[in-house]
Protein backbone atom coordinates (compact mmCIF):
# COMPACT_ATOMS: atom_id res chain seq x y z
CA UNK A 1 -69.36 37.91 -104.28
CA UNK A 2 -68.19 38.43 -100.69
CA UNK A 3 -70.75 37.97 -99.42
CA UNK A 4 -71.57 34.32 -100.90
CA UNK A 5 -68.53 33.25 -100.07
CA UNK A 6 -68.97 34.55 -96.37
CA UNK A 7 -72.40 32.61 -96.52
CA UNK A 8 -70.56 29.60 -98.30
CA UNK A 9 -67.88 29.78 -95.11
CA UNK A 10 -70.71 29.35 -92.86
CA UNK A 11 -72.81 26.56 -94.10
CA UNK A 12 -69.71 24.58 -94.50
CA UNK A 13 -67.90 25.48 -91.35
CA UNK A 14 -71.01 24.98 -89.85
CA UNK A 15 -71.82 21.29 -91.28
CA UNK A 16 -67.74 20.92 -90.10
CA UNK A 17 -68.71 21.53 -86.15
CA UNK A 18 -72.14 19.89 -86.20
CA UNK A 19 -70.02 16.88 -87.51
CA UNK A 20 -67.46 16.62 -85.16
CA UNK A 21 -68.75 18.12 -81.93
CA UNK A 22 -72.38 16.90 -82.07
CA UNK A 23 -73.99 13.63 -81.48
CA UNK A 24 -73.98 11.02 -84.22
CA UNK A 25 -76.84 8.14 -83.79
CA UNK A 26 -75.46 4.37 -83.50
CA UNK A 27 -76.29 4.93 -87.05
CA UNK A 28 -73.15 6.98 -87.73
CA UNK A 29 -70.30 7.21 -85.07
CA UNK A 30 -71.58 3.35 -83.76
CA UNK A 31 -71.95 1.70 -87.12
CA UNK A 32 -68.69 3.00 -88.33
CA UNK A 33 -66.78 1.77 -85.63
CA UNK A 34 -68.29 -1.81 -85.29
CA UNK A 35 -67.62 -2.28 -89.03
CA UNK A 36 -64.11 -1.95 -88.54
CA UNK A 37 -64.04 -3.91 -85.63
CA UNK A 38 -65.64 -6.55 -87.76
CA UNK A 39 -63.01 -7.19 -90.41
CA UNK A 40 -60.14 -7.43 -87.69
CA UNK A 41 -62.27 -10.69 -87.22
CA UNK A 42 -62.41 -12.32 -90.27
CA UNK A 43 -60.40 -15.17 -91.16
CA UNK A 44 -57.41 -14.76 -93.87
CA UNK A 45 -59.02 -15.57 -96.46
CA UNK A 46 -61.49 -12.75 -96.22
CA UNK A 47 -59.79 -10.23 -94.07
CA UNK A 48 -57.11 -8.81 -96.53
CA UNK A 49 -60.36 -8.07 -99.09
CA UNK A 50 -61.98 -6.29 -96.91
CA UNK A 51 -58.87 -4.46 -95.13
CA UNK A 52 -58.27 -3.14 -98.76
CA UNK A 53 -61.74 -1.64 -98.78
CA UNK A 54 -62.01 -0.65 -95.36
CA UNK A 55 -62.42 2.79 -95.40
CA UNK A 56 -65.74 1.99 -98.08
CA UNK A 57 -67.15 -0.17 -95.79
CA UNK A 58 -67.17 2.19 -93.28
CA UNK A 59 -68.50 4.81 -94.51
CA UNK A 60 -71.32 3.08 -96.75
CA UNK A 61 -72.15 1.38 -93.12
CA UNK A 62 -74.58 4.60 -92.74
CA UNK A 63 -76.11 4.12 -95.94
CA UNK A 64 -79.27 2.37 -95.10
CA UNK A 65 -80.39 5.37 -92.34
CA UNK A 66 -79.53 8.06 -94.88
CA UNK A 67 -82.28 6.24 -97.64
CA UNK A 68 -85.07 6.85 -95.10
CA UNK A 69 -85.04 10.95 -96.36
CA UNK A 70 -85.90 9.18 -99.81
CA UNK A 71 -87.21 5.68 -99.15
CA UNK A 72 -90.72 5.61 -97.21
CA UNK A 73 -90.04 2.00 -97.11
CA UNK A 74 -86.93 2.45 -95.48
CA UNK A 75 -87.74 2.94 -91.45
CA UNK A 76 -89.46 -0.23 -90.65
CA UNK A 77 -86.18 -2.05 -92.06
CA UNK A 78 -84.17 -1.33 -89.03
CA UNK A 79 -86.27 -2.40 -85.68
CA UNK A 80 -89.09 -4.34 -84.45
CA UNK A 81 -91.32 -3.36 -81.94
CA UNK A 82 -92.05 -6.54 -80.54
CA UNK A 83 -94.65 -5.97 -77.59
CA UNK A 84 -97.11 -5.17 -80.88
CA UNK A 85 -97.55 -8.96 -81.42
CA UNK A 86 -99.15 -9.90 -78.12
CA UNK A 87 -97.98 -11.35 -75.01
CA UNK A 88 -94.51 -13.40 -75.25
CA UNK A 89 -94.14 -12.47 -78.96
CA UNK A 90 -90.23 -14.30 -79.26
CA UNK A 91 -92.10 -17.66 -78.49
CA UNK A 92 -95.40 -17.12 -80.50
CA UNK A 93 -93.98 -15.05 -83.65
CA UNK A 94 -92.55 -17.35 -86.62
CA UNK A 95 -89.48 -16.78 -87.62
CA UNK A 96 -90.05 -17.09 -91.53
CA UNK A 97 -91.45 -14.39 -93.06
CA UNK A 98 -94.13 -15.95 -95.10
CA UNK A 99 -95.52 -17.77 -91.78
CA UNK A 100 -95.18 -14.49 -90.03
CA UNK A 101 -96.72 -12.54 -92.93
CA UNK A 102 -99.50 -15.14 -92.80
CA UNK A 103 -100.29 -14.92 -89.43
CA UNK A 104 -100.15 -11.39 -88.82
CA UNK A 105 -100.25 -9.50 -92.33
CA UNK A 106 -97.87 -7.84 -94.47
CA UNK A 107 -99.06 -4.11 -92.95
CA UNK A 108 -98.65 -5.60 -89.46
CA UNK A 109 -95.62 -6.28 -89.88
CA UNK A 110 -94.16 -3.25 -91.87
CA UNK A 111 -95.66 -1.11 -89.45
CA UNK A 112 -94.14 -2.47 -86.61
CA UNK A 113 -90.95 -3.65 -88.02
CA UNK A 114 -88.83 -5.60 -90.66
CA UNK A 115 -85.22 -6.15 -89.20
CA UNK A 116 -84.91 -9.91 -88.50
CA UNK A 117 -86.20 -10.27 -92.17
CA UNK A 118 -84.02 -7.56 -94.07
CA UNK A 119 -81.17 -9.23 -92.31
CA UNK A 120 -81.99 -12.46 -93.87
CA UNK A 121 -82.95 -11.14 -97.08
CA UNK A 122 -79.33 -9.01 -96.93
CA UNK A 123 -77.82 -12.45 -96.12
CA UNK A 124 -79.42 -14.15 -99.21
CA UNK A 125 -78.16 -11.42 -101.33
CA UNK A 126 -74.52 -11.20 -100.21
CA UNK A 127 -74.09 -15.17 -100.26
CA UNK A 128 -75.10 -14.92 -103.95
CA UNK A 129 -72.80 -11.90 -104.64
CA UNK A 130 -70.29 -14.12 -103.62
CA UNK A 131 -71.20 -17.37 -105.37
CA UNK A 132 -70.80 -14.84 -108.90
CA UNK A 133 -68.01 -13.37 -107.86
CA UNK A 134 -69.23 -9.67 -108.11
CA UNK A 135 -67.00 -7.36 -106.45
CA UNK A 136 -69.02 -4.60 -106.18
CA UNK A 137 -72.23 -6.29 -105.05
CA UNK A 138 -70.33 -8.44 -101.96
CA UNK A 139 -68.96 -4.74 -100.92
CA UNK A 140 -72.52 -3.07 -101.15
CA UNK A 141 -74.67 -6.32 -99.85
CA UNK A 142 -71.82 -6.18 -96.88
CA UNK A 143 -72.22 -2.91 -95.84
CA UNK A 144 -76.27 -3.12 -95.78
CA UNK A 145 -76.56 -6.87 -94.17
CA UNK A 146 -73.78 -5.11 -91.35
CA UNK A 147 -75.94 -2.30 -91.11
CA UNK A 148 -79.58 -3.96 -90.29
CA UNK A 149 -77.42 -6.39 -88.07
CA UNK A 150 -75.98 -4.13 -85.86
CA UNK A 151 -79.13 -2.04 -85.34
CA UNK A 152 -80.94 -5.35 -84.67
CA UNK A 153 -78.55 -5.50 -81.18
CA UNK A 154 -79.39 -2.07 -79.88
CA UNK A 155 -82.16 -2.74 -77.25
CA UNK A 156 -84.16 -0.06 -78.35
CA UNK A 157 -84.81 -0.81 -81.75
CA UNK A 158 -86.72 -3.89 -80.60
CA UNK A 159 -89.38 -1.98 -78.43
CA UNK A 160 -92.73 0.16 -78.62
CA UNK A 161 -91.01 2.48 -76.65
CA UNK A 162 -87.83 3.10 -78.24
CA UNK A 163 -87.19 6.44 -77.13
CA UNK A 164 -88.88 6.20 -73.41
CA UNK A 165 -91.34 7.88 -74.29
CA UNK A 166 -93.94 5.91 -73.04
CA UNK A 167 -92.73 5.68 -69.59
CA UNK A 168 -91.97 9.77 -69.28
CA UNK A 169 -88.23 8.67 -70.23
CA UNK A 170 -88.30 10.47 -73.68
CA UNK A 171 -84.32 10.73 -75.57
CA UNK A 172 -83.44 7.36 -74.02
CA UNK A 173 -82.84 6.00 -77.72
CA UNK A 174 -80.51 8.73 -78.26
CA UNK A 175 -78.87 9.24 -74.99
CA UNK A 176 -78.31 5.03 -75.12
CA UNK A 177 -76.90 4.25 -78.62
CA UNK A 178 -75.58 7.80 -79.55
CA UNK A 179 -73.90 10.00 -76.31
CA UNK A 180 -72.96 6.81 -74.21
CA UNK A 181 -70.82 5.22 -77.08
CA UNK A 182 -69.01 8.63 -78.40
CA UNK A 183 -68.18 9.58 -74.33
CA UNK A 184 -66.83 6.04 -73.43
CA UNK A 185 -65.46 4.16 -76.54
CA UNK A 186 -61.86 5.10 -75.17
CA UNK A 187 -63.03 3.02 -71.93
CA UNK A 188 -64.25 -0.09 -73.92
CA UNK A 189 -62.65 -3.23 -74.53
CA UNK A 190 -63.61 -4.12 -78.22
CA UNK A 191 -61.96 -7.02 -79.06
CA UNK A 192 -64.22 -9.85 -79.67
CA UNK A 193 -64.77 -13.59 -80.79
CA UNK A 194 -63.06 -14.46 -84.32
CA UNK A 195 -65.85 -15.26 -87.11
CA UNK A 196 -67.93 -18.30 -87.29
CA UNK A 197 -70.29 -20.27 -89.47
CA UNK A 198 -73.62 -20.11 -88.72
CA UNK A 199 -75.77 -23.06 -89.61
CA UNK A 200 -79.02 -21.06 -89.26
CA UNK A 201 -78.51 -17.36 -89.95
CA UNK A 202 -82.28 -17.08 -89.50
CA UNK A 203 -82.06 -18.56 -85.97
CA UNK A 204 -78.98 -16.11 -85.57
CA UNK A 205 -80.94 -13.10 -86.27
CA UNK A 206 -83.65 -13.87 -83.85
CA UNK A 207 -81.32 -14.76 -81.32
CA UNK A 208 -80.02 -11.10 -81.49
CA UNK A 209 -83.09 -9.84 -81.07
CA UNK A 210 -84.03 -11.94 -78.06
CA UNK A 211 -81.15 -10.92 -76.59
CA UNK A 212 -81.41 -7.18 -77.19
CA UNK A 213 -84.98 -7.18 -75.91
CA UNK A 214 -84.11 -9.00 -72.68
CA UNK A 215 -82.09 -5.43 -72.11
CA UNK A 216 -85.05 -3.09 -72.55
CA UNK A 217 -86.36 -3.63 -68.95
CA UNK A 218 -82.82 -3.05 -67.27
CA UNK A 219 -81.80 0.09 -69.28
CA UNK A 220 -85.06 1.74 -68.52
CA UNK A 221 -85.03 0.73 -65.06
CA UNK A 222 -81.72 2.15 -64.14
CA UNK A 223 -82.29 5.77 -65.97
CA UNK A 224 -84.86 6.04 -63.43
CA UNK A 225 -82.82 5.07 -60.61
CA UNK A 226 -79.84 7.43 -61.47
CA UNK A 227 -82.53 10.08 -62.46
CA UNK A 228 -83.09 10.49 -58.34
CA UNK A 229 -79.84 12.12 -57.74
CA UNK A 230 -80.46 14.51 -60.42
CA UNK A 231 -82.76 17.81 -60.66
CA UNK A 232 -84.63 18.48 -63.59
CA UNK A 233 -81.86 21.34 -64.21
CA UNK A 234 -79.11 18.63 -63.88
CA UNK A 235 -80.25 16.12 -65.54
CA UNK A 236 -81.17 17.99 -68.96
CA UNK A 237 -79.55 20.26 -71.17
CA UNK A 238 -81.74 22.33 -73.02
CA UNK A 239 -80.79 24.05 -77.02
CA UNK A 240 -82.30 26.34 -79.17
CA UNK A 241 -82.03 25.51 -83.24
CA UNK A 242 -84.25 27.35 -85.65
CA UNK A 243 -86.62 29.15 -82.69
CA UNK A 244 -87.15 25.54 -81.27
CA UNK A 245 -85.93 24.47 -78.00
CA UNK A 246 -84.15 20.78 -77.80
CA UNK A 247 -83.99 18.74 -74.65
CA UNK A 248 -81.37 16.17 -73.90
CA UNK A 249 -79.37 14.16 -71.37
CA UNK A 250 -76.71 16.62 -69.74
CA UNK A 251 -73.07 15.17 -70.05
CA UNK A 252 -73.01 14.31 -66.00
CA UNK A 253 -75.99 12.60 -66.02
CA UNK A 254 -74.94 10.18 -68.98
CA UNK A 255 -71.63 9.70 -67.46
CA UNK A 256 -73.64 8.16 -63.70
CA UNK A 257 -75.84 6.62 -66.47
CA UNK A 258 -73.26 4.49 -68.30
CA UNK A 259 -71.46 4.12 -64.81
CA UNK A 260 -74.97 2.41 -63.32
CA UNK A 261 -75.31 0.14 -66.41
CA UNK A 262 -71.67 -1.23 -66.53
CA UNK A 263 -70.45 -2.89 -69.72
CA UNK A 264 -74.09 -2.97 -71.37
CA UNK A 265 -73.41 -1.02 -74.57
CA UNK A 266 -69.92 -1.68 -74.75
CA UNK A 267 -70.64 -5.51 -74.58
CA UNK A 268 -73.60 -5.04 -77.24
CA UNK A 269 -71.06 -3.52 -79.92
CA UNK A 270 -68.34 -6.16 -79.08
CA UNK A 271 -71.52 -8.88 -79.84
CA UNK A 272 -72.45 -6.54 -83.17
CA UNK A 273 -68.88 -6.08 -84.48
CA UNK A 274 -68.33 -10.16 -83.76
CA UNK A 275 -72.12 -11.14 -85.62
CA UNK A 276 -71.33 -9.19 -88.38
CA UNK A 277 -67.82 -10.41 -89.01
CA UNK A 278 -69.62 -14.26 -88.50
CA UNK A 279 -72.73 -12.94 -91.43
CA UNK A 280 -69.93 -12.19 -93.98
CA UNK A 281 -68.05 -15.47 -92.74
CA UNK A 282 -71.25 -17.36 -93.02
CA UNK A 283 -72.35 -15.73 -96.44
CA UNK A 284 -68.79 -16.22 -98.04
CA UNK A 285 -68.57 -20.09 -97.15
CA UNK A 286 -72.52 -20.74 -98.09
CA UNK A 287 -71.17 -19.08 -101.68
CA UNK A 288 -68.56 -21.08 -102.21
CA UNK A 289 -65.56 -19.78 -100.94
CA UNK A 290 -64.45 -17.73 -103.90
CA UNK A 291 -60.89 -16.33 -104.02
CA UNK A 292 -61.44 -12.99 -102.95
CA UNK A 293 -57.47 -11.97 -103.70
CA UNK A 294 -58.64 -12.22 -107.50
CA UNK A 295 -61.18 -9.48 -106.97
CA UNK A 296 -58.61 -7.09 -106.23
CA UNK A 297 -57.36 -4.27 -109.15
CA UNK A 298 -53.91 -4.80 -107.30
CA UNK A 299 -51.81 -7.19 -105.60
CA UNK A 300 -51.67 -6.80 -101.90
CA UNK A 301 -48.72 -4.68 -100.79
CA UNK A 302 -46.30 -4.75 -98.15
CA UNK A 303 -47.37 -2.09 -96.56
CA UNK A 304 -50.51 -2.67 -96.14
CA UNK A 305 -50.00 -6.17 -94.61
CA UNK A 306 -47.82 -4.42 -92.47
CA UNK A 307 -50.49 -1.42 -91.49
CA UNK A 308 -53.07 -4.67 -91.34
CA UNK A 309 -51.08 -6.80 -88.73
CA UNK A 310 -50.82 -3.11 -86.67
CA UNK A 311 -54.47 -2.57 -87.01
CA UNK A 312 -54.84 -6.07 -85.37
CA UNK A 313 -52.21 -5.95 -83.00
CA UNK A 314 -54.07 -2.50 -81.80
CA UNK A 315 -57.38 -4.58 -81.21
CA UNK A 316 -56.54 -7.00 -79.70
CA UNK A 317 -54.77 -4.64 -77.03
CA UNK A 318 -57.55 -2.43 -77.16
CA UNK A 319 -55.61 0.75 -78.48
CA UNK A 320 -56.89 1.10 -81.65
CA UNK A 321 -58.58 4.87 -80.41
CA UNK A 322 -55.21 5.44 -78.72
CA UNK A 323 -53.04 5.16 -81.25
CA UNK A 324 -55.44 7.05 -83.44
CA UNK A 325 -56.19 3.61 -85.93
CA UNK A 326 -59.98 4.58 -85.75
CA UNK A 327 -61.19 5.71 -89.10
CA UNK A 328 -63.93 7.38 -87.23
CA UNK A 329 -62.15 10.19 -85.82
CA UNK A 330 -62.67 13.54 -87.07
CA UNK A 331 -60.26 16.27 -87.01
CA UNK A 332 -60.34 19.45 -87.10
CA UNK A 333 -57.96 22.25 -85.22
CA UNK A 334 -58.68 26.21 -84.84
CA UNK A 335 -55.45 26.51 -87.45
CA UNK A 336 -57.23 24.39 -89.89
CA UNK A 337 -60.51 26.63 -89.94
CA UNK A 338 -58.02 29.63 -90.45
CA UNK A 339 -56.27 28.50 -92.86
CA UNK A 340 -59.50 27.32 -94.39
CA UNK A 341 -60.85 30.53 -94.71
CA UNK A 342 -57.93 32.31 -95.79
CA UNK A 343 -57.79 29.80 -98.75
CA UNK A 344 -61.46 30.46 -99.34
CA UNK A 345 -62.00 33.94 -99.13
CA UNK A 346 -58.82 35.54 -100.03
């Protein structure tokens, strides 16, 4: 019996650390942050619905990366690798997916990526969830449209070589959208653009993506440039897990990294958090404006109008991480573990 519960201790304590020490992808720590920065952008209207399920949208936000264990149709959902459809692909690919589908096959174009199209499809599905007034469906279409969205305006996820890997720059993806956002978020300024109505979502999305590409040049370009003040020992960190060793980007080396590229990711989450916000905006007037205040169990309360207008204030200062209003944060103190394990094993 001891000894399970030692065992027990360790597999959770250990999922604990691994959770709040380690790296999350843009996937996790990223998502959940832009999706709160979203709904501080929504008009009235929308924004107290959302405030009051805030904390869901946040953490269904990840949803979509955790069905690829189960989903083998998941993956190709959330990039595009857009070199794979010939020379100047953003001026010779359609932007409707049965043209696109036509021209270069329905395999083509699963293999090398789905995200402008699950974005519109997520679109199409959340405007409807509105037009019926179906609570639950607007929350879970919102968190999946956000989702494909924001990995849409990561550079990476619209290239061949989305990790570096074909240019001897392997963990780029990683290092980029994952160790540069959780070092620096405190540094960012991450109040953006209030909502607006798009008159072509589908001319949106590929906008995004043209945008995000544009980026993939630059990014690569400057890891190699800040790579010759750093030794192979200084530039990597190397970890063993499970008798396998693990190379990354050392902690010094992404700091001159995110110093040499300058606002680049922080500006790409402020653009994420503020095209998300304008998709729900967009989807919510193209379904008719419903009421969204009679979709909730409970009347709006004082205090969270007041903890609301804080929130906001926050962002728009740019304190939200300072004054701890992040629902990202994780905490956990050597006195909790302690008392943790007295509770568990005594």
């Amino acid at each position: 019996m001891f000894y399970n519960r030692i065992s027990k201790f360790i597999l959770i304590l250990g999922i604990i650390l691994s959770t709040s020490i380690s790296g999350h992808s843009w996937g996790f720590f990223g998502h959940k942050v832009i999706q709160q920065l979203a709904i501080y952008g929504l008009p009235k209207d929308m924004q107290k619905f959302y405030h009051r399920n805030m904390t869901l949208l946040v953490e269904t936000s990840v949803r979509p990366d955790e069905r690829r264990s189960s989903d083998p149709n998941e993956a190709p959902r959330h990039f595009i690798d857009l070199e794979a459809f010939g020379e100047h692909p953003l001026e010779n690919m359609p932007h409707a997916w049965d043209a696109a589908a036509a021209k270069y096959s329905v395999d083509t174009l699963q293999k090398y990526g789905l995200v402008p199209w699950q974005v519109i499809k997520l679109k199409e599905r959340l405007t409807q969830a509105f037009y019926k007034k179906d609570k639950d469906s607007i929350l879970f279409y919102s968190a999946d449209l956000a989702h494909y969205l924001q990995d849409a305006h990561v550079p990476l996820h619209t290239s061949l070589n989305h990790d570096g890997h074909l240019t001897g720059q392997t963990g780029m993806h990683s290092l980029w959208e994952s160790k540069l956002p959780e070092q620096n978020l405190s540094s960012y300024n991450l109040k953006h653009q209030k909502a607006q109505y798009f008159k072509s979502a589908e001319q949106e999305i590929w906008e995004v993506v043209r945008a995000s590409h544009a980026l993939v040049p630059q990014l690569l370009a400057i890891e190699k440039q800040v790579s010759q003040n750093f030794t192979e020992a200084t530039k990597y960190t190397v970890t063993e897990r499970n008798g396998r060793s693990r190379r990354s980007y050392s902690d010094a080396f992404a700091s001159a990294y995110n110093q040499a590229l300058g606002t680049m990711v922080q500006d790409r989450m402020r653009a994420s958090a503020e095209k998300t916000a304008s998709f729900w905006y967009t989807c919510w007037v193209d379904g008719g404006k419903p009421d969204l205040s009679q979709l909730l169990a409970t009347p709006r309360t004082k205090a969270e109008d007041k903890q609301l207008k804080q929130e906001q204030k926050a962002w728009k200062k740019g304190t939200l991480q300072e004054k701890d209003l992040l629902l990202t944060k994780i905490r956990i103190s050597l006195m909790d573990v302690v008392e943790w394990i007295g509770t568990t094993l005594g």
